[in-house]
Structure formats: structure tokens, C-alpha cells
PDB file of N, CA and C in Angstrom:
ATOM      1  N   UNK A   1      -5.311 150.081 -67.063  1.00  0.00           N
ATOM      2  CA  UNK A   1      -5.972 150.480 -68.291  1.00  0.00           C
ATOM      3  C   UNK A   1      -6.165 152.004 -68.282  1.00  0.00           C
ATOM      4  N   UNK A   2      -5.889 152.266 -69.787  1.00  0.00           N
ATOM      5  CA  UNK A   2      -6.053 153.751 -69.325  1.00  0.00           C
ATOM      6  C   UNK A   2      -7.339 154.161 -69.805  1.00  0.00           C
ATOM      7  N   UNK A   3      -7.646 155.743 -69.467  1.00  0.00           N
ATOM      8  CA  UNK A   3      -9.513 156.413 -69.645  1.00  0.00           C
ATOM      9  C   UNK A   3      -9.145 156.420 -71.470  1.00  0.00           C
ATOM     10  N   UNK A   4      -9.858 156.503 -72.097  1.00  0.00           N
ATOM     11  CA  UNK A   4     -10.270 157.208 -73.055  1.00  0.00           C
ATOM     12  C   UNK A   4      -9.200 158.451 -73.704  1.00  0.00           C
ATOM     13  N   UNK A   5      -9.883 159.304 -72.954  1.00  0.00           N
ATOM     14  CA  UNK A   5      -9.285 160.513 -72.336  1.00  0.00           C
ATOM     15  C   UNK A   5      -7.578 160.667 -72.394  1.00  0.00           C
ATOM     16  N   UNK A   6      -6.764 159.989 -71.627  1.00  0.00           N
ATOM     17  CA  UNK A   6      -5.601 159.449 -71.538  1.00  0.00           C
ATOM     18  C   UNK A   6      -4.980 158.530 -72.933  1.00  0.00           C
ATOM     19  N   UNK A   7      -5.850 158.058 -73.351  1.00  0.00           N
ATOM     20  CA  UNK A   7      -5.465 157.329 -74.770  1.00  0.00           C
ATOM     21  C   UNK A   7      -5.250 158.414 -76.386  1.00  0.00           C
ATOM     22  N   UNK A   8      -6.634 159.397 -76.007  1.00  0.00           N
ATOM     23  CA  UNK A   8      -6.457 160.445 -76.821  1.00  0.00           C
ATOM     24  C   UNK A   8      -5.836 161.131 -76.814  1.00  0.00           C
ATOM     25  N   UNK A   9      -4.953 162.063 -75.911  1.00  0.00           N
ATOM     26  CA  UNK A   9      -3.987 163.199 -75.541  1.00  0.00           C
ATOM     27  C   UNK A   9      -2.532 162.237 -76.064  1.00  0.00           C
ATOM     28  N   UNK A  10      -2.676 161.204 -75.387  1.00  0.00           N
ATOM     29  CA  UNK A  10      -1.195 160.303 -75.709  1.00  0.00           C
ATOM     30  C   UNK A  10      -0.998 160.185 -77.266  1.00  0.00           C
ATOM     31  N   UNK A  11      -2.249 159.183 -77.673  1.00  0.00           N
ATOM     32  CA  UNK A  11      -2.042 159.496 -79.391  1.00  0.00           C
ATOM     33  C   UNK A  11      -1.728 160.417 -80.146  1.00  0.00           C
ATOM     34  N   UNK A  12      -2.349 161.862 -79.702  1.00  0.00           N
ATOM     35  CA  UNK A  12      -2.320 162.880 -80.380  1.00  0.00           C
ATOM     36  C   UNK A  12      -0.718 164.014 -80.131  1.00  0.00           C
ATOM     37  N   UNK A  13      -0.584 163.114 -79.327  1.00  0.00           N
ATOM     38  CA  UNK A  13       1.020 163.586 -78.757  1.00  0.00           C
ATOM     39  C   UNK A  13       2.151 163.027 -79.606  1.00  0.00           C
ATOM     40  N   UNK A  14       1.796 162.115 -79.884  1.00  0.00           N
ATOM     41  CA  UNK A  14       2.826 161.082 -80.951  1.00  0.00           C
ATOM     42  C   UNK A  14       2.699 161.168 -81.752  1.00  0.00           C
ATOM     43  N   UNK A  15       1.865 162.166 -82.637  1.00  0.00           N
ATOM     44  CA  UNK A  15       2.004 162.988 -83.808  1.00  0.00           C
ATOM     45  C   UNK A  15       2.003 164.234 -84.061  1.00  0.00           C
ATOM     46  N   UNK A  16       2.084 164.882 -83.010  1.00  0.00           N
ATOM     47  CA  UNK A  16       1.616 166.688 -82.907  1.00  0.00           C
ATOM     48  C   UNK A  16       2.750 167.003 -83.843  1.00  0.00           C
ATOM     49  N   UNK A  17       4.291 166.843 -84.054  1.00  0.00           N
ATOM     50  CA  UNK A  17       5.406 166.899 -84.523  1.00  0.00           C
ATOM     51  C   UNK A  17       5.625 166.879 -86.524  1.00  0.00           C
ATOM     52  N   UNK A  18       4.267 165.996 -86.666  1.00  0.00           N
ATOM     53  CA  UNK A  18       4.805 165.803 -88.059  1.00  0.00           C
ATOM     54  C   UNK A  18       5.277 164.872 -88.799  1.00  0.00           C
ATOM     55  N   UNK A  19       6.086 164.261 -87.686  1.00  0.00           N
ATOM     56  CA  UNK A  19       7.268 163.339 -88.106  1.00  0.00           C
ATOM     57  C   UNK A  19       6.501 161.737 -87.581  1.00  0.00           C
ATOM     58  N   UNK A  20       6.275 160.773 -88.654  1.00  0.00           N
ATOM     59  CA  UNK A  20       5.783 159.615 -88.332  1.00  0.00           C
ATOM     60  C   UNK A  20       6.563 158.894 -88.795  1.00  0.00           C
ATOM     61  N   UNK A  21       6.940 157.970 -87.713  1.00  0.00           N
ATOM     62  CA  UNK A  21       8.119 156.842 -87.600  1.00  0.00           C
ATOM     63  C   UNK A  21       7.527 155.790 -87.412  1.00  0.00           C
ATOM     64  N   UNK A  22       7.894 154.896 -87.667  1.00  0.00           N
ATOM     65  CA  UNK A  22       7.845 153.261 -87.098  1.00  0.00           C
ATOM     66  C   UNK A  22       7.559 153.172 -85.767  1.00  0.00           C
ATOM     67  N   UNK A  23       7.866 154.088 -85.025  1.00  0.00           N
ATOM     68  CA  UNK A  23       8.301 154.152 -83.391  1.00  0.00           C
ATOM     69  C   UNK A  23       6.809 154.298 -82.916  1.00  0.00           C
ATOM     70  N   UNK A  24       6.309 155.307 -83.459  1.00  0.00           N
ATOM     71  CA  UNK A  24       5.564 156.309 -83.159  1.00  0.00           C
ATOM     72  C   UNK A  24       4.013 155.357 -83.495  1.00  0.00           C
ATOM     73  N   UNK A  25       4.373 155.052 -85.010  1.00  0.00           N
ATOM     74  CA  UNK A  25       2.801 154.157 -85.131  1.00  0.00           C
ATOM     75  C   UNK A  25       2.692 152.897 -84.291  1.00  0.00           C
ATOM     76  N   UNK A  26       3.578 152.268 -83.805  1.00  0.00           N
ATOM     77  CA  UNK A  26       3.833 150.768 -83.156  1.00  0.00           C
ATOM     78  C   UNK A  26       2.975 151.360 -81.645  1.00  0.00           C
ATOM     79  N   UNK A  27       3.273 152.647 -81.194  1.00  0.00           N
ATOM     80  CA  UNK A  27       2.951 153.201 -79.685  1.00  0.00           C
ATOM     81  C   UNK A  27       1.844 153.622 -79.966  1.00  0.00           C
ATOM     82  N   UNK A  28       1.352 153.894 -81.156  1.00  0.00           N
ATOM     83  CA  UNK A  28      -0.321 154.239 -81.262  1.00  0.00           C
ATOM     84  C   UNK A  28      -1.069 152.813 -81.277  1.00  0.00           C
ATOM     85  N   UNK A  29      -0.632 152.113 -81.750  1.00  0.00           N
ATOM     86  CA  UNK A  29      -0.922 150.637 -82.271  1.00  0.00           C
ATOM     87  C   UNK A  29      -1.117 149.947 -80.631  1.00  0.00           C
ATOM     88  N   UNK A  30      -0.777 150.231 -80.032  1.00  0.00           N
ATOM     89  CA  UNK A  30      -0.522 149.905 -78.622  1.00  0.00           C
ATOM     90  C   UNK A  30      -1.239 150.639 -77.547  1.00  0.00           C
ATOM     91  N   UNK A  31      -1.642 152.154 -77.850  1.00  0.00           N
ATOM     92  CA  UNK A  31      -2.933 152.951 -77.253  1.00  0.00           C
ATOM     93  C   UNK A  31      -4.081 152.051 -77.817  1.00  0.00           C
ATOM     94  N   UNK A  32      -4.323 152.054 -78.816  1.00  0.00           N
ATOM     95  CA  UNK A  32      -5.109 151.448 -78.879  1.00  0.00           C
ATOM     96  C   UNK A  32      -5.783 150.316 -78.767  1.00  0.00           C
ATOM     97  N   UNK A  33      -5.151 149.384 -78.245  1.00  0.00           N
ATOM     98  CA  UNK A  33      -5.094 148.326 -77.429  1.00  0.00           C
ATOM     99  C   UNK A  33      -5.789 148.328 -76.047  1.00  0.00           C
ATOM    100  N   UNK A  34      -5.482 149.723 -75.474  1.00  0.00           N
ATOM    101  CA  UNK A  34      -5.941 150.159 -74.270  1.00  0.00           C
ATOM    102  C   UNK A  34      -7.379 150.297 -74.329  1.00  0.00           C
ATOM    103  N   UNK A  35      -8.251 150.298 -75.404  1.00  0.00           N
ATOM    104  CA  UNK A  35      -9.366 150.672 -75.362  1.00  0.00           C
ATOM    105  C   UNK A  35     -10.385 149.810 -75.506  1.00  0.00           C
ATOM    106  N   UNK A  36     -11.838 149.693 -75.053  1.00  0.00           N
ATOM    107  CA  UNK A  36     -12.349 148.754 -75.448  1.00  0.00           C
ATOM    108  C   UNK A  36     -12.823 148.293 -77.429  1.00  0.00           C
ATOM    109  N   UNK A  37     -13.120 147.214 -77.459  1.00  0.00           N
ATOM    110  CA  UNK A  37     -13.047 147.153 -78.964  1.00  0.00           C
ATOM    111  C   UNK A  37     -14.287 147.400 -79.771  1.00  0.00           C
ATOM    112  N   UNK A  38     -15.266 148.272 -78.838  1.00  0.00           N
ATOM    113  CA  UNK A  38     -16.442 148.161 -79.208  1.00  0.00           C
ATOM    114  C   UNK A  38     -16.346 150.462 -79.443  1.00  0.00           C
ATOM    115  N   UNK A  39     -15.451 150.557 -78.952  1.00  0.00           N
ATOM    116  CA  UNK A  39     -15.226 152.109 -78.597  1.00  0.00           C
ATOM    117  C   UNK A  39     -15.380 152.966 -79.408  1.00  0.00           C
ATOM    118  N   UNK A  40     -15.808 153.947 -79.829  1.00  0.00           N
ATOM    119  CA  UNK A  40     -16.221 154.471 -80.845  1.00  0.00           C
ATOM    120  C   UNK A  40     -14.769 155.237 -81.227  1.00  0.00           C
ATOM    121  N   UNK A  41     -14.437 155.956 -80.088  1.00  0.00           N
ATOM    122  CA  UNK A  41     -12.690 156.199 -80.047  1.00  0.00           C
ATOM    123  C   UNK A  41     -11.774 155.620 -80.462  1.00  0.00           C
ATOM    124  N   UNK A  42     -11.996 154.097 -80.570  1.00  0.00           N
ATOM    125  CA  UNK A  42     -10.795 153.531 -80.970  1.00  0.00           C
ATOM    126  C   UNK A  42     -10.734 153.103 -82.265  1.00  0.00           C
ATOM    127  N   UNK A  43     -12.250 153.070 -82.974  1.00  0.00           N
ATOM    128  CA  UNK A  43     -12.281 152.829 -84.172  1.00  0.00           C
ATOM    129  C   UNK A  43     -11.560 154.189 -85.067  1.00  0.00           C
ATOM    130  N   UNK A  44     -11.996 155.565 -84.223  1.00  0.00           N
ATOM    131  CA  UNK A  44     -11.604 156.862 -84.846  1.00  0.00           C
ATOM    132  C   UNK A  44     -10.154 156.512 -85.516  1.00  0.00           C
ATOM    133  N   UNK A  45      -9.758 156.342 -84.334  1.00  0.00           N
ATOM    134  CA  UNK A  45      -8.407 156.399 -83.907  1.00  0.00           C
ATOM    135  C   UNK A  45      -7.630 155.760 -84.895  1.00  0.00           C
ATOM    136  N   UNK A  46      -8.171 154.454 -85.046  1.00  0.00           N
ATOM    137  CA  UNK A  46      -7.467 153.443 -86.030  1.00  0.00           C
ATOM    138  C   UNK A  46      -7.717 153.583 -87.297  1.00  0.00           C
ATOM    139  N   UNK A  47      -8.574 154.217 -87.769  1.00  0.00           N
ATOM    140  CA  UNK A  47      -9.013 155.041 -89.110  1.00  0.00           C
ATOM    141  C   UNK A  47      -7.686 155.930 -89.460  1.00  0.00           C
ATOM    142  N   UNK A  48      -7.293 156.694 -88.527  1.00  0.00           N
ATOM    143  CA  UNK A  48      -6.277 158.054 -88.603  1.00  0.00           C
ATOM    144  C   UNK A  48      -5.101 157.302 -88.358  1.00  0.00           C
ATOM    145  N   UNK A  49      -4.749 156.421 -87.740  1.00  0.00           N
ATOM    146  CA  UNK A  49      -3.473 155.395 -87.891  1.00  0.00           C
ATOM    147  C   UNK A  49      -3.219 154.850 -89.352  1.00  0.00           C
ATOM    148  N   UNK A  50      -4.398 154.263 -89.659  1.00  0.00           N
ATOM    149  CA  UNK A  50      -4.179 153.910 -91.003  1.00  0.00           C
ATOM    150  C   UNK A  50      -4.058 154.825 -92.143  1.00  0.00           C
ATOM    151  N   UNK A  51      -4.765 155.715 -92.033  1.00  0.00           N
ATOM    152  CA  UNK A  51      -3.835 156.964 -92.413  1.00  0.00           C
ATOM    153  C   UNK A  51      -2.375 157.692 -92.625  1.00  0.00           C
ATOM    154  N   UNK A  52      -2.057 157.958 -91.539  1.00  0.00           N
ATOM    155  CA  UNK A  52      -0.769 158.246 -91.393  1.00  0.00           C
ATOM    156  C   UNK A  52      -0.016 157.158 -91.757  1.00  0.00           C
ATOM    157  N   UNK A  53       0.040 156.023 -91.329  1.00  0.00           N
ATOM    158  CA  UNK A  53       0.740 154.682 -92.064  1.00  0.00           C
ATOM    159  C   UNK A  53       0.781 155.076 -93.706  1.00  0.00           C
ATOM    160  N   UNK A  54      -0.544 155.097 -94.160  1.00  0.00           N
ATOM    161  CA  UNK A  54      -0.478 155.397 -95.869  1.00  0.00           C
ATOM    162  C   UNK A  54       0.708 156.698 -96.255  1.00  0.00           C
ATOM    163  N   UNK A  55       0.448 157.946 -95.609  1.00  0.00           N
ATOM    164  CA  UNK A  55       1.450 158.955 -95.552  1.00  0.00           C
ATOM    165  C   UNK A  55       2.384 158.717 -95.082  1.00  0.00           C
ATOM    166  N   UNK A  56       3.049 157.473 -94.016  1.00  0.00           N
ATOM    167  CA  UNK A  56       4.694 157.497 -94.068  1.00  0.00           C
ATOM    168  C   UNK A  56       5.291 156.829 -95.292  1.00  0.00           C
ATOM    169  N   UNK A  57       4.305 155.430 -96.067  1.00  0.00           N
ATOM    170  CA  UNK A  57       4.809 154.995 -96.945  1.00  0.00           C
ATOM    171  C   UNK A  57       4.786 155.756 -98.138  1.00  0.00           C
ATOM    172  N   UNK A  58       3.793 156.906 -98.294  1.00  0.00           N
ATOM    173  CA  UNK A  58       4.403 157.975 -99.357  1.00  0.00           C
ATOM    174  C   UNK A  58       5.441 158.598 -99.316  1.00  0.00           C
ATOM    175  N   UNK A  59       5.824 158.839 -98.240  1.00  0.00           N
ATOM    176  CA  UNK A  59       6.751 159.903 -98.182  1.00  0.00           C
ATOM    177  C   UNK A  59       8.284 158.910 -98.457  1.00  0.00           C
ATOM    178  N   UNK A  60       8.353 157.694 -97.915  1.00  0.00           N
ATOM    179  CA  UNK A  60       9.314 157.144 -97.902  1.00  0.00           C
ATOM    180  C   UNK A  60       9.577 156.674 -99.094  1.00  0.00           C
TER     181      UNK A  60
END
């Protein structure tokens, strides 16, 4: 399991680029998994996933 810490740098790595793929949200979708479900982090997290999800289907 990974820290917190390790979940955030990774996520934020798989979008630093711009470019949101299928690839990319499935591997966030999957950090976040790593976390507990009570986490205040992971709720962030999945807020800004669902996000970017909304912005790939605009763009596409």
C-alpha cells in the first residue's frame, strides 16, 4: 500500500502534461484505490478526477 504522500506525487504526475487519456484516468482511478476510503485525500483527489474526466469528454 502506498503513503498518501506517494499516491499524491503519482497522481499529479499523470497529469502534469496536459494531455488526459483513458490511460491516464484508469491509473488515477487505481491510486486511488490505494487510499483509505475515509481519506480526506482521496476524496480531493476523486473530485479532480471527475473533473478532468468532464474536460476529456469536452475536448473530445
Amino acid at each position: 500500500m502506498l503513503t498518501e504522500s506517494q499516491v499524491q506525487r503519482s497522481f499529479r504526475g499523470l497529469f502534469t502534461n496536459g494531455n488526459i487519456t483513458e490511460d491516464a484516468l484508469t491509473k488515477g482511478e487505481e491510486l486511488l484505490d490505494e487510499l483509505r476510503p475515509e481519506s480526506p485525500l482521496r476524496h480531493r483527489l476523486s473530485d479532480e478526477l471527475e473533473e478532468l474526466r468532464k474536460i476529456a469528454v469536452a475536448e473530445s
